[in-house]
Each structure stands twice: as C-alpha cells, then as structure tokens.
C-alpha atoms as a PDB file:
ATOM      1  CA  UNK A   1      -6.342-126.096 -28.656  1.00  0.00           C
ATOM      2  CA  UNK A   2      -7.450-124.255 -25.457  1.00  0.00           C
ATOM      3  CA  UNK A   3     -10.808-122.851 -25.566  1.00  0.00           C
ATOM      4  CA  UNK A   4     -11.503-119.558 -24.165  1.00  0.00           C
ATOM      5  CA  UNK A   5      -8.257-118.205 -25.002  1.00  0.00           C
ATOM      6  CA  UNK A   6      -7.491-114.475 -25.715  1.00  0.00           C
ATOM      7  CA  UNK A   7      -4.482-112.656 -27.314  1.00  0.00           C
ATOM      8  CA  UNK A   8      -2.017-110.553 -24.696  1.00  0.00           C
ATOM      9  CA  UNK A   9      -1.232-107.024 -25.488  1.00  0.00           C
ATOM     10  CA  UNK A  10       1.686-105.572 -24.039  1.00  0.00           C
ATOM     11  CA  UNK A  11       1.214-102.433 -22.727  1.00  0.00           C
ATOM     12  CA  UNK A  12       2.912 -99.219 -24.061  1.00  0.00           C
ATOM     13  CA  UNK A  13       6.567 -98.440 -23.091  1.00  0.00           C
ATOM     14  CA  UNK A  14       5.505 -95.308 -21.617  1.00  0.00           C
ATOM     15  CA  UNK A  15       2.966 -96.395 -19.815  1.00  0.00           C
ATOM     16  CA  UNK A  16       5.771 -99.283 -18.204  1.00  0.00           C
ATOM     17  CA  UNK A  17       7.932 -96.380 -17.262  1.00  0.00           C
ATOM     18  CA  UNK A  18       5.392 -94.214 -15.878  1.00  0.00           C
ATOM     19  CA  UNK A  19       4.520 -97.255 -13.621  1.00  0.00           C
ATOM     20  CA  UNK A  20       8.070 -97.819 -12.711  1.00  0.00           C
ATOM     21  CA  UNK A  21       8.475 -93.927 -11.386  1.00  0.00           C
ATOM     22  CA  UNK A  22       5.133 -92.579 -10.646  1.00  0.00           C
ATOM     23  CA  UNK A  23       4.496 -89.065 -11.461  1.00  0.00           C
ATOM     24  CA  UNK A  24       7.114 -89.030 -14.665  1.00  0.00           C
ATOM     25  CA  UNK A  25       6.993 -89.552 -17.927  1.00  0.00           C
ATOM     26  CA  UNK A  26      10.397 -89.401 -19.083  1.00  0.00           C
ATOM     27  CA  UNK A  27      11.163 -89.490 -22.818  1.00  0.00           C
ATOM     28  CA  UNK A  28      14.022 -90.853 -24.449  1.00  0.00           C
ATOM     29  CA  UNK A  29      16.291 -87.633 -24.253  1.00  0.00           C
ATOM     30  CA  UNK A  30      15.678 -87.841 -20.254  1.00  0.00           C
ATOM     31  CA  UNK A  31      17.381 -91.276 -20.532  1.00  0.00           C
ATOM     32  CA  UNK A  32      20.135 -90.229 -22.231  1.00  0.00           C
ATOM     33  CA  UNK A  33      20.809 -87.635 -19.814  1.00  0.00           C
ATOM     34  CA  UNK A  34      20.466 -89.582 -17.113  1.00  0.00           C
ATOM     35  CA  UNK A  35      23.316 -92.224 -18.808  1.00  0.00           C
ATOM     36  CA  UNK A  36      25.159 -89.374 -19.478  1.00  0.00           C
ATOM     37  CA  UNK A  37      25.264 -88.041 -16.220  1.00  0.00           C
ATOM     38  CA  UNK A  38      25.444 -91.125 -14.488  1.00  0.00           C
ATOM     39  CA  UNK A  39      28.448 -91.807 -17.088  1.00  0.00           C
ATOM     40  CA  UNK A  40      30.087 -88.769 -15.748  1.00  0.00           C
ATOM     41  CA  UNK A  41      29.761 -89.524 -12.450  1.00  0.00           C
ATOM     42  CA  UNK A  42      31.414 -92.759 -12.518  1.00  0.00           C
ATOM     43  CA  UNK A  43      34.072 -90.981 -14.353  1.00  0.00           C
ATOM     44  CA  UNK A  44      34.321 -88.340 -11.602  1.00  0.00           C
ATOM     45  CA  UNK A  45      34.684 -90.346  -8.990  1.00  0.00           C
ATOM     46  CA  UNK A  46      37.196 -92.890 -10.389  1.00  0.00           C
ATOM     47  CA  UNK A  47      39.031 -89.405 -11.676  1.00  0.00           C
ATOM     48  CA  UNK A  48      38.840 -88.326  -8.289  1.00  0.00           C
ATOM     49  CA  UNK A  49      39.660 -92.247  -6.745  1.00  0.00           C
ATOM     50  CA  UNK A  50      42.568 -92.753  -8.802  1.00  0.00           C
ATOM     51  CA  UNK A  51      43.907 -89.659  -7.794  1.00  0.00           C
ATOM     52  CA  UNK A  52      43.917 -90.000  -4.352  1.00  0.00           C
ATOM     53  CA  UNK A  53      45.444 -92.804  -4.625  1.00  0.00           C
ATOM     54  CA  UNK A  54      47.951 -92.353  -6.931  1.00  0.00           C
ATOM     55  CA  UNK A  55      48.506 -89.217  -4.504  1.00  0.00           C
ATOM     56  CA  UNK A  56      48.833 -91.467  -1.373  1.00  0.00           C
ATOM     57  CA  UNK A  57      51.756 -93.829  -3.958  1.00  0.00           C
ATOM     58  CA  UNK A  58      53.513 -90.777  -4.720  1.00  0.00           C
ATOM     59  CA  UNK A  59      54.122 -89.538  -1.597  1.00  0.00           C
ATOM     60  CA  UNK A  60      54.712 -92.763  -0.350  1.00  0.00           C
ATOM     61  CA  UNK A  61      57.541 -93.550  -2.941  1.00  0.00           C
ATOM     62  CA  UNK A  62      58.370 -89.961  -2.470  1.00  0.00           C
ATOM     63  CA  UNK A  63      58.933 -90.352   1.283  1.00  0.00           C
ATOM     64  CA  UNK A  64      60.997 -93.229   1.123  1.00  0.00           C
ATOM     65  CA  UNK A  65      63.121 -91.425  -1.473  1.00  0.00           C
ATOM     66  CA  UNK A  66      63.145 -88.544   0.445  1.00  0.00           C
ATOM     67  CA  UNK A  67      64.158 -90.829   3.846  1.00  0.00           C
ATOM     68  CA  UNK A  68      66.919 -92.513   1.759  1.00  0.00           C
ATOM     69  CA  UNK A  69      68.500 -89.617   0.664  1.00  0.00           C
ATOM     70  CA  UNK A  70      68.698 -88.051   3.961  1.00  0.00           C
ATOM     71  CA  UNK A  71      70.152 -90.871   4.928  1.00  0.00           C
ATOM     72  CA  UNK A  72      72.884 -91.158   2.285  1.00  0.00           C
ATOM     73  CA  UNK A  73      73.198 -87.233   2.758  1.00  0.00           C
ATOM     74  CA  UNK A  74      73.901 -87.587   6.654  1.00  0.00           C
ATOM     75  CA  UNK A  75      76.493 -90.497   6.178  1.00  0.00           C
ATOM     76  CA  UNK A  76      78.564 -88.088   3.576  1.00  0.00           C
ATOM     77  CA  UNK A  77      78.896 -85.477   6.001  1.00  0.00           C
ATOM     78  CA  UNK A  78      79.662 -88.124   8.982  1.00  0.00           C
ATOM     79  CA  UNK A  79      82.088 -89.665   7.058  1.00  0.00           C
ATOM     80  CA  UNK A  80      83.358 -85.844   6.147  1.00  0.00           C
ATOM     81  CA  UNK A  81      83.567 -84.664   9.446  1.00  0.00           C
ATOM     82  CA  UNK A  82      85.081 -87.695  10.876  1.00  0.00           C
ATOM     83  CA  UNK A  83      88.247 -87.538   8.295  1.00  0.00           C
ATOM     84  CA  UNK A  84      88.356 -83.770   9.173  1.00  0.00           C
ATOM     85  CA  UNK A  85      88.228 -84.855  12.949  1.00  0.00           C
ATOM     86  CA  UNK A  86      90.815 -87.715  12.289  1.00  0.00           C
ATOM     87  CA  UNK A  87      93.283 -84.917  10.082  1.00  0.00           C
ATOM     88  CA  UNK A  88      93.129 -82.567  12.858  1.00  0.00           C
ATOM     89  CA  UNK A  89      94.021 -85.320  15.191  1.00  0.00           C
ATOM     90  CA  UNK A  90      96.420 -86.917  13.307  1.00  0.00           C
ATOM     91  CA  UNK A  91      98.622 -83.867  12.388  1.00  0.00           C
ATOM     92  CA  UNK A  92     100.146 -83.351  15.817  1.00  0.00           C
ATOM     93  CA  UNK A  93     100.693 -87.034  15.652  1.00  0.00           C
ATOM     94  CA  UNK A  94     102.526 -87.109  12.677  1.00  0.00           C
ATOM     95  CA  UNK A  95     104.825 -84.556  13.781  1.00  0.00           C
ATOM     96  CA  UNK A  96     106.048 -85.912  17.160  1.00  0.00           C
ATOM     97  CA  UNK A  97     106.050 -89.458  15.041  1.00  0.00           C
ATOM     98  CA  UNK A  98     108.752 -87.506  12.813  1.00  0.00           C
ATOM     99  CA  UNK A  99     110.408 -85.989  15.814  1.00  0.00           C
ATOM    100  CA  UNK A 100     110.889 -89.216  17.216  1.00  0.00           C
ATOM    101  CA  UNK A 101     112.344 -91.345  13.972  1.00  0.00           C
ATOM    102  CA  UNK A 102     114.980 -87.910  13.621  1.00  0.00           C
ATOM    103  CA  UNK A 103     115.976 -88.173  17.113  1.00  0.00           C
ATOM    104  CA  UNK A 104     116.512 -91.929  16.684  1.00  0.00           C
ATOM    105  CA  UNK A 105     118.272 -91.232  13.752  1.00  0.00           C
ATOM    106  CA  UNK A 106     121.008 -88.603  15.652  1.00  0.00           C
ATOM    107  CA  UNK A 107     121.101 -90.966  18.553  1.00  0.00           C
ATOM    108  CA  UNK A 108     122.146 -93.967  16.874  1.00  0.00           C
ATOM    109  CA  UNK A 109     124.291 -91.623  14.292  1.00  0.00           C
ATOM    110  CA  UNK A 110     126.229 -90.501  16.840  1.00  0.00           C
ATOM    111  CA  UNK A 111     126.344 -93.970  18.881  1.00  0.00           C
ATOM    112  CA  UNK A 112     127.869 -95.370  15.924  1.00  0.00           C
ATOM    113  CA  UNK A 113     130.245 -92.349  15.599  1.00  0.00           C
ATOM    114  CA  UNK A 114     131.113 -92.974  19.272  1.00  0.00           C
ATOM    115  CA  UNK A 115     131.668 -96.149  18.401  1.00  0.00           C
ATOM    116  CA  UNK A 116     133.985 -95.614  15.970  1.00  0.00           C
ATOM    117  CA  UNK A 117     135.953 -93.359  17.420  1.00  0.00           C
ATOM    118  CA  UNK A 118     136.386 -95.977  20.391  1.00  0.00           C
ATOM    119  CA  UNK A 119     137.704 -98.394  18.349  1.00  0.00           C
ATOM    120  CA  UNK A 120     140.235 -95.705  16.353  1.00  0.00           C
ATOM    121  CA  UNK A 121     141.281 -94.893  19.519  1.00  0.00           C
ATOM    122  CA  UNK A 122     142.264 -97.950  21.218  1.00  0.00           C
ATOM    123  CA  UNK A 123     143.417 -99.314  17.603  1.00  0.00           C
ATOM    124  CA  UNK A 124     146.167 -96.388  17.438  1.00  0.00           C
ATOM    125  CA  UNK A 125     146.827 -97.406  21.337  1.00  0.00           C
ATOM    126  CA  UNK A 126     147.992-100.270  20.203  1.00  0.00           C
ATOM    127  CA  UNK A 127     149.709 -99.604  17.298  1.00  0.00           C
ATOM    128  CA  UNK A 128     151.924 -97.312  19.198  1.00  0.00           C
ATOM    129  CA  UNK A 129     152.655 -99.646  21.865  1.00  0.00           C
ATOM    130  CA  UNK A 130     153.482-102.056  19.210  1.00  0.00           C
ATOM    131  CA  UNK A 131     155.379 -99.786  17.245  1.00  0.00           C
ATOM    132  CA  UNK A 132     157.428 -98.459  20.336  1.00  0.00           C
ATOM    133  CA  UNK A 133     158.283-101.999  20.992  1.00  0.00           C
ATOM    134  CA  UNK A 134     158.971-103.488  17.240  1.00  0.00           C
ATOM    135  CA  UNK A 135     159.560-100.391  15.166  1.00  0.00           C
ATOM    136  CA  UNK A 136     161.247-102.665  12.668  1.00  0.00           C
ATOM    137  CA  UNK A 137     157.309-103.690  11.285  1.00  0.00           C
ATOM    138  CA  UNK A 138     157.080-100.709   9.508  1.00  0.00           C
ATOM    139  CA  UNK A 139     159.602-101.516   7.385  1.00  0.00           C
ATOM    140  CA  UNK A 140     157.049-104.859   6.600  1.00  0.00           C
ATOM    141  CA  UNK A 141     154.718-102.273   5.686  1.00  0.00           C
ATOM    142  CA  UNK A 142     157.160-100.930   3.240  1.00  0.00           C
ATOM    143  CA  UNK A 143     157.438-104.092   1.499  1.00  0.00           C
ATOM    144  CA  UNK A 144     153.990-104.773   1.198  1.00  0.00           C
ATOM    145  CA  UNK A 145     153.671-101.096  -0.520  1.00  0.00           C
ATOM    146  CA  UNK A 146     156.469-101.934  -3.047  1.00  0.00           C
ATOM    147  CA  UNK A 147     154.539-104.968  -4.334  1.00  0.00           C
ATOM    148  CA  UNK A 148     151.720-102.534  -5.297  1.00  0.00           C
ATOM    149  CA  UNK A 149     154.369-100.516  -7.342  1.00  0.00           C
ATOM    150  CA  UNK A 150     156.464-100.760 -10.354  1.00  0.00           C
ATOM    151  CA  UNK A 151     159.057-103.473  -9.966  1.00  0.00           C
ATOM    152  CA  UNK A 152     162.130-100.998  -8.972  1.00  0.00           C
ATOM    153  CA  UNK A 153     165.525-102.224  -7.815  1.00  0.00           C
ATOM    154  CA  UNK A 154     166.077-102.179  -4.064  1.00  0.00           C
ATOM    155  CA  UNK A 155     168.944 -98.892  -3.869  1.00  0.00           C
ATOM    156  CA  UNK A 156     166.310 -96.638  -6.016  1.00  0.00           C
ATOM    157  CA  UNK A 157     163.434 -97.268  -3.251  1.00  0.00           C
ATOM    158  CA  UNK A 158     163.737 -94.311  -0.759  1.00  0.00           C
ATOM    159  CA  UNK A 159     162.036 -94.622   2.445  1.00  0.00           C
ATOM    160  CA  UNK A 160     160.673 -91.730   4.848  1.00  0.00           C
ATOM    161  CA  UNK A 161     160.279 -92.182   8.073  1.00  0.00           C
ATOM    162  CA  UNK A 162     160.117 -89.994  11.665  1.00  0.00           C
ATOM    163  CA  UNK A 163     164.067 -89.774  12.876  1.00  0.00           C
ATOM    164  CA  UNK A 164     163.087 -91.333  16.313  1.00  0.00           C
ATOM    165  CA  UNK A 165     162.136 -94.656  14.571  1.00  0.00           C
ATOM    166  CA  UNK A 166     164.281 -94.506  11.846  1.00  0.00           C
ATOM    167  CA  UNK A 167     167.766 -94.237  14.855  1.00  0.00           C
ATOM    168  CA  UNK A 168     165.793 -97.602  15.905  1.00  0.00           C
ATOM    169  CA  UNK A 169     164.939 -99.692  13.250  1.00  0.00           C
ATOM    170  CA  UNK A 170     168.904 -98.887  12.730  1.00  0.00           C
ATOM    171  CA  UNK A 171     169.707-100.126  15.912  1.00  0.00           C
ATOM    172  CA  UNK A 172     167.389-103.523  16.046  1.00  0.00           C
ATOM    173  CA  UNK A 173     167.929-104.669  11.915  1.00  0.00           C
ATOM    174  CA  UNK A 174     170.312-102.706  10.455  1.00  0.00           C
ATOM    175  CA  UNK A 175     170.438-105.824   7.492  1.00  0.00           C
ATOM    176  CA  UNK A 176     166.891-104.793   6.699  1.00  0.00           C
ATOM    177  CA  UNK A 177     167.930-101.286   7.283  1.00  0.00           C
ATOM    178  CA  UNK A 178     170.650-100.946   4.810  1.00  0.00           C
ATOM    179  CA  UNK A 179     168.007-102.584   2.068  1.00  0.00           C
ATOM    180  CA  UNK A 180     166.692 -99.299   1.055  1.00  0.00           C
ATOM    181  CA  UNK A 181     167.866 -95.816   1.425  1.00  0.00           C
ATOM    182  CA  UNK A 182     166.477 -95.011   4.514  1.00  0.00           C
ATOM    183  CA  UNK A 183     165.458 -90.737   4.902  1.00  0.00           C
ATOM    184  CA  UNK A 184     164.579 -88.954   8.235  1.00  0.00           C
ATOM    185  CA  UNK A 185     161.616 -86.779   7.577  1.00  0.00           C
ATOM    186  CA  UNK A 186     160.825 -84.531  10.706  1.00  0.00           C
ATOM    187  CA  UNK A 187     156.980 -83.841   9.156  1.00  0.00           C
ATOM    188  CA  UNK A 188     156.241 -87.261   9.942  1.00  0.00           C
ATOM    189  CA  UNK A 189     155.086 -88.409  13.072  1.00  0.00           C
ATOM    190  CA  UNK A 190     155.474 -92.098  14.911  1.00  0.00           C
ATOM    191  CA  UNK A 191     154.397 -94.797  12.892  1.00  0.00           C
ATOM    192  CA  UNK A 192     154.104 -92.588   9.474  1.00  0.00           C
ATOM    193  CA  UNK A 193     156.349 -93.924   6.572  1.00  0.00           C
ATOM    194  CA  UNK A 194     156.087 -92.580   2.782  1.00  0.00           C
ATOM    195  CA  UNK A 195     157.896 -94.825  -0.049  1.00  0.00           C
ATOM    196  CA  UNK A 196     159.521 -93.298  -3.020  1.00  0.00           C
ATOM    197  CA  UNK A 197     160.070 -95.486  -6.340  1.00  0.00           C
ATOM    198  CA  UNK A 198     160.033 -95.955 -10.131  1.00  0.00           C
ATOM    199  CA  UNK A 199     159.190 -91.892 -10.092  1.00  0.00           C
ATOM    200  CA  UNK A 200     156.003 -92.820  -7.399  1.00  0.00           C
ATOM    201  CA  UNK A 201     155.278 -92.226  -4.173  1.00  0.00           C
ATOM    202  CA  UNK A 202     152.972 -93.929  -1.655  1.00  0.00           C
ATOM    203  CA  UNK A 203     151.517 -93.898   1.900  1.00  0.00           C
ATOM    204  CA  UNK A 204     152.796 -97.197   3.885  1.00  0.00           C
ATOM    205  CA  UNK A 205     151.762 -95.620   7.002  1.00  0.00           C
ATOM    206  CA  UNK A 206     150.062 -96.484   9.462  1.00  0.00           C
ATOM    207  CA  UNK A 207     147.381 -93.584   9.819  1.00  0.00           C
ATOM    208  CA  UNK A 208     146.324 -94.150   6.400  1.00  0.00           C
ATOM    209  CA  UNK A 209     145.437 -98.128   6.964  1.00  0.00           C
ATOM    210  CA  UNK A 210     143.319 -97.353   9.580  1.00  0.00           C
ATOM    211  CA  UNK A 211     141.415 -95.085   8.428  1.00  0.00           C
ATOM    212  CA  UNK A 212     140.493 -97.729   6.103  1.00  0.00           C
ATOM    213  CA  UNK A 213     139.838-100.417   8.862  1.00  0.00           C
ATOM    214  CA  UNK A 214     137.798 -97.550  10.563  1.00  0.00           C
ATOM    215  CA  UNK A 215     135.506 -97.195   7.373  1.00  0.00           C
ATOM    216  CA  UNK A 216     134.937-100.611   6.866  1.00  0.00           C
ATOM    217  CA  UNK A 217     134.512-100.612  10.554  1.00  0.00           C
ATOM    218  CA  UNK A 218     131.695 -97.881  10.013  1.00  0.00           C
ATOM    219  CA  UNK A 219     130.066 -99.671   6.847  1.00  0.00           C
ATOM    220  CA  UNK A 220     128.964-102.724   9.266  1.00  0.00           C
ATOM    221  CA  UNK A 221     127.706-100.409  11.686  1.00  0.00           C
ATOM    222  CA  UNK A 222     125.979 -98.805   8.879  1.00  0.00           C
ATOM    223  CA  UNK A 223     122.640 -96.549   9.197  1.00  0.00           C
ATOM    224  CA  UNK A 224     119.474 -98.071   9.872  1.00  0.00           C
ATOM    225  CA  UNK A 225     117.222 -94.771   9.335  1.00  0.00           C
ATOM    226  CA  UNK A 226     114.550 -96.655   7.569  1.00  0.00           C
ATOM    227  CA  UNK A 227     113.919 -98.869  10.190  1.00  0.00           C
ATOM    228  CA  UNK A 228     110.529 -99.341  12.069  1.00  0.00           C
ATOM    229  CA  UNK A 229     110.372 -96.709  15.105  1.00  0.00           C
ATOM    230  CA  UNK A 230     108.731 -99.877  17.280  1.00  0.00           C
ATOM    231  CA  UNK A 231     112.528-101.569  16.504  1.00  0.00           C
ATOM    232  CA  UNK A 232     114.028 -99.264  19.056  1.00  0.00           C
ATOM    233  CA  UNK A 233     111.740-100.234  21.590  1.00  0.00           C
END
C-alpha cells in the first residue's frame, strides 16, 4: 500500500456548476427550463426550416405545373384557331372545287350528247342513201320482225309502208312483193314499215332500230361524274 495517502472528496454539484458559470447558481428547475427552451427552439427553427423549404418545393412543383398547363392551354387554342383559319379558308375552296366537277360534268354531258347526235345523224344519212338505192331491204326487215311473232301464214301478214317505197320495192322484186299484202300508209315516212299478224302489230322500221343502236351507242359513252377532277387535266 501507498503511504501517505488520503481519501478524495468530490465537491458538491452546486458548487461544480457555480464554477462552470460564475455568478449563478442555477437549481434544477433552471435546467429544465433551459432544456425546455432550448427544446423549443430547435423545434422552431426546424418548424420554421421545413417550411421554407417545403415552401420553395411547392412552388417549384407548382411552377412547373403551372408552365405545363399554359403550355397545353396555348396549343388547344393554336390548334383551335388554326382549324378555324383552315375552315374559313377552305370554304371558298370547296365551292369553286364543286363548281368545277359540275361544269365538268355538263361539259362532258353534253360532249357525249353531241356525240351522239353525230353519229344519229350520219347513221340516218346513210340509211336513206341506202334505202333510196335498195328499198327492197326493208322488206328483210320485215322478215326478221315476223320471226319474233306468232308463226302466221304468209297472205295474213300485212305490211305498211310509205307509198313512195312501197311503188318501188314493186318495181325492183315484185316476187318478194306479192309475199305479203303490201299497204300504203301516207303517216309513214321513208324507211318506216309497221307489220300486222296473228292479231299483232310491230315496228320493223328503221327509226325504231336506231334509236336502239344510239342507246347502246350512249351506254359506252356512259357518265364518268365520279371521276377524279385531276382526270380532266
């Protein structure tokens, strides 16, 4: 053992903090206010940090909500006012596009008609050349008719015909001529012939087949309305 040794005493707690802060003496309770305020403090100012920034997030977040919505915003009315722009435009457009196509339409209508009407014309040119000079070929027409009628013996078939070209079918066959009973009907001009049998009648004219070579005639020149307008370019 070491001689000479003493026991330590440690000194009083007050007397420790009175050392520590000269001039006080603080008890207990003026420790617990000093947590306590120091406590509320730290509370204060993180209160007061966190809401600046959770201030400075929200109007960050806020902006770029704010910025992207604009944005959307100003794109729905561009995109508004440019179809209004492009109707207003394209109104005037679609009506001279529509004038156009209906013009078309009348000017190829009445090409076609023109066309027609050519082809009548020089078609009953020639018939009535080629009737002046063989006026016995209607009497070809004749037969053909009969075949599309009831089978009727040959002195019951009466034929009409105009009295110029009935004189001169006499004149060129008057074997073929005598076949049937041959009538002069005044109403009927050159090249017209009605047949009369089995209680029927029927056109073996000549007007009659072409008006149905003339609409057959029209049916391949038939309308093309619904073709593109850039076609008639």
């Amino acid at each position: 053992m070491l001689k000479h040794a003493r026991p330590y005493r440690f000194p009083p707690l007050a007397q420790v903090l009175a050392q520590a802060q000269p001039g006080s003496a603080p008890g207990l309770g003026d420790v617990q206010a000093a947590l306590t305020q120091g406590f509320q403090e730290g509370l204060d100012k993180g209160y007061q940090e966190g809401l600046a920034s959770g201030r400075a997030d929200g109007q960050a977040h806020g902006l770029q909500e704010g910025l992207a919505q604009g944005r959307q915003q100003a794109l729905d009315q561009a995109r508004a006012e440019a179809r209004a722009r492009w109707a207003a435009l394209a109104t005037p457009v679609d009506a001279l596009m529509q004038a156009l196509r209906q013009q078309r339409a009348e000017e190829h209508a009445a090409l076609r008609q023109d066309v027609v009407d050519l082809v009548a014309k020089v078609a009953r040119q020639v018939i009535r050349c080629e009737l002046t000079l063989q006026p016995v070929q209607l009497l070809s027409l004749v037969e053909e008719t009969l075949t599309a009628l009831p089978p009727t013996r040959d002195d019951e078939v009466e034929v009409f015909l105009n009295p110029e070209e009935l004189e001169r079918i006499r004149e060129l066959d008057p074997t073929r001529a005598a076949r049937w009973q041959l009538r002069a009907d005044p109403a009927l001009e050159a090249g017209e012939c009605r047949v009369q049998a089995a209680g029927r009648e029927a056109d073996a004219g000549c007007r009659q087949r072409l008006g149905a070579c003339m609409a057959q005639v029209q049916a391949q020149l038939g309308p093309d309305d619904d073709a593109p307008l850039e076609a008639a370019a």
